[in-house]
C-alpha atoms as a PDB file:
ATOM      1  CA  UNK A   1       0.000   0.000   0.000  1.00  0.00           C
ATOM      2  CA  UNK A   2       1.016   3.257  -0.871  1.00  0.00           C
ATOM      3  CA  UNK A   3      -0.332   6.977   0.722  1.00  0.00           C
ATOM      4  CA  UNK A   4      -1.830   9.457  -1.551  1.00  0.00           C
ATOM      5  CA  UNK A   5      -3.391  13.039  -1.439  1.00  0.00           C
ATOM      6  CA  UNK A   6      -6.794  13.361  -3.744  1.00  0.00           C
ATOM      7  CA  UNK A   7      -7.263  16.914  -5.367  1.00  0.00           C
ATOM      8  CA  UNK A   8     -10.000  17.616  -3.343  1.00  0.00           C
ATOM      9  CA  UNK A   9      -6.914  17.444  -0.281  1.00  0.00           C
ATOM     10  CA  UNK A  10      -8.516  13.731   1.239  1.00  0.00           C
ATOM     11  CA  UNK A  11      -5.214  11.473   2.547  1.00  0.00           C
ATOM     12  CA  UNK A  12      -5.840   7.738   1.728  1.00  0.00           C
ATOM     13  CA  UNK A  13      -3.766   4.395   1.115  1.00  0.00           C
ATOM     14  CA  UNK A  14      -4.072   2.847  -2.094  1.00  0.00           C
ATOM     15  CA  UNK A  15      -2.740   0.032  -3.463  1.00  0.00           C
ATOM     16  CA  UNK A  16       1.016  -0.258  -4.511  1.00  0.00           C
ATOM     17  CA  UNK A  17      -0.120  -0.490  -8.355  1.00  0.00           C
ATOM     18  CA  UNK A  18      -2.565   2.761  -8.187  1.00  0.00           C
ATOM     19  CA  UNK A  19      -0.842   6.017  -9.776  1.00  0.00           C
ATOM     20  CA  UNK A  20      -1.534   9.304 -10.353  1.00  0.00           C
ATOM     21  CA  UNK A  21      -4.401  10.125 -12.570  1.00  0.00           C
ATOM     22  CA  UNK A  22      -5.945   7.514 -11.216  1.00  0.00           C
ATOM     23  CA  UNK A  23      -9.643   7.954  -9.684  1.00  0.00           C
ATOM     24  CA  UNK A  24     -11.188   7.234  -6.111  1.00  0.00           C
ATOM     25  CA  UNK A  25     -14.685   5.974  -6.490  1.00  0.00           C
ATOM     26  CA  UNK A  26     -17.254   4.780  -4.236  1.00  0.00           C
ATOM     27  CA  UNK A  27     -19.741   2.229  -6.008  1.00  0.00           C
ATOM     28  CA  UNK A  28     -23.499   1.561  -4.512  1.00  0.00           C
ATOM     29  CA  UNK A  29     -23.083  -1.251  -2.706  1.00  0.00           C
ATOM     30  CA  UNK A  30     -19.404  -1.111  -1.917  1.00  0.00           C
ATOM     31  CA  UNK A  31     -17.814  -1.049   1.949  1.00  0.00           C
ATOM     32  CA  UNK A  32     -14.985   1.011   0.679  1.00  0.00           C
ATOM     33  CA  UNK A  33     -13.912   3.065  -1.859  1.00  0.00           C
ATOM     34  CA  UNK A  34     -12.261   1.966  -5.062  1.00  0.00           C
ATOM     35  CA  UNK A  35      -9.517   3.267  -7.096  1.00  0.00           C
ATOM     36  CA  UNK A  36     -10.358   2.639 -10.532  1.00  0.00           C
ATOM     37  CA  UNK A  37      -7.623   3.587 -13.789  1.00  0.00           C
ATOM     38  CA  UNK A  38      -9.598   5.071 -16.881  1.00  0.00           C
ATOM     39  CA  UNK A  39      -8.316   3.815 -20.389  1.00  0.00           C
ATOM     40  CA  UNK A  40      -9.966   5.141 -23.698  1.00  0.00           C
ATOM     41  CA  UNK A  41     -13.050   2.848 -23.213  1.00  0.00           C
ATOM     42  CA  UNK A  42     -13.470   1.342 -19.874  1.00  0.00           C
ATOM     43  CA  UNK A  43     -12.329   1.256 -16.748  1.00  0.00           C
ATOM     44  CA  UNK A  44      -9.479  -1.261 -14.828  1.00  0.00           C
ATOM     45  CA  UNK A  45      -9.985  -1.838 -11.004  1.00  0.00           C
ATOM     46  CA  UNK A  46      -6.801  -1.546  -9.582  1.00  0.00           C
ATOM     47  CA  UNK A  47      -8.089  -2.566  -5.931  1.00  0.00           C
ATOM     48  CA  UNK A  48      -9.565  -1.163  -2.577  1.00  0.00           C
ATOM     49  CA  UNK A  49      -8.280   1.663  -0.655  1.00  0.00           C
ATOM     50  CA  UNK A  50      -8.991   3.647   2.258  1.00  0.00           C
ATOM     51  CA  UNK A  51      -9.752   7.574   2.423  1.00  0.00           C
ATOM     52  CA  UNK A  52      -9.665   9.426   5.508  1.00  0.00           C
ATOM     53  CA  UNK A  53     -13.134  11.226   5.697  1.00  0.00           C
ATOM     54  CA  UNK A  54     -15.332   8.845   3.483  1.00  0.00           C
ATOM     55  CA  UNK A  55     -15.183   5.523   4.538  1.00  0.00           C
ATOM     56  CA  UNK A  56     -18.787   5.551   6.032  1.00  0.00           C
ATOM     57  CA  UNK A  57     -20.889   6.489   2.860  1.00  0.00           C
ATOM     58  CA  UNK A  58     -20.778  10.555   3.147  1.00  0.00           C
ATOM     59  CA  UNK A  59     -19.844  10.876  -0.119  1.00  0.00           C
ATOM     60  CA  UNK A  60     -22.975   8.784  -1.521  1.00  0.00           C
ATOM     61  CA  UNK A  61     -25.609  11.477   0.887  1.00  0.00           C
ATOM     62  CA  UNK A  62     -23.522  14.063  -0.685  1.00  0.00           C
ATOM     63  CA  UNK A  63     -25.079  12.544  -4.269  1.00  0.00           C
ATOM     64  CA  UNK A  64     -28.314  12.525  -3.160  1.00  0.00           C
END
């Protein structure tokens, strides 16, 4: 695992693989967030991670 700072300033651990430009998602139905690596037509999972300040689904209320 590896520590990383989003844009938006949240501190998190990612997986050793995950690299900048990569994105932190939360899916519906997920227990954590994501980090997912956009390609020109899909998307590659690259593996859980943890982010300081939404790890208990405030960033899904935010949505709705």
């Amino acid at each position: 695992r590896k520590l990383f700072t989003t844009v938006q300033g949240y501190m998190g651990l990612a997986p050793s693989t995950a690299r900048e430009g990569d994105l932190v998602c939360v899916l519906l139905g997920g227990d954590v967030p994501f980090i997912l690596r956009p390609s020109k037509s899909n998307y590659s999972l690259i593996g859980e991670s943890y982010v300081h300040g939404i790890m208990d689904g405030e960033k899904i209320q935010d949505v709705n």
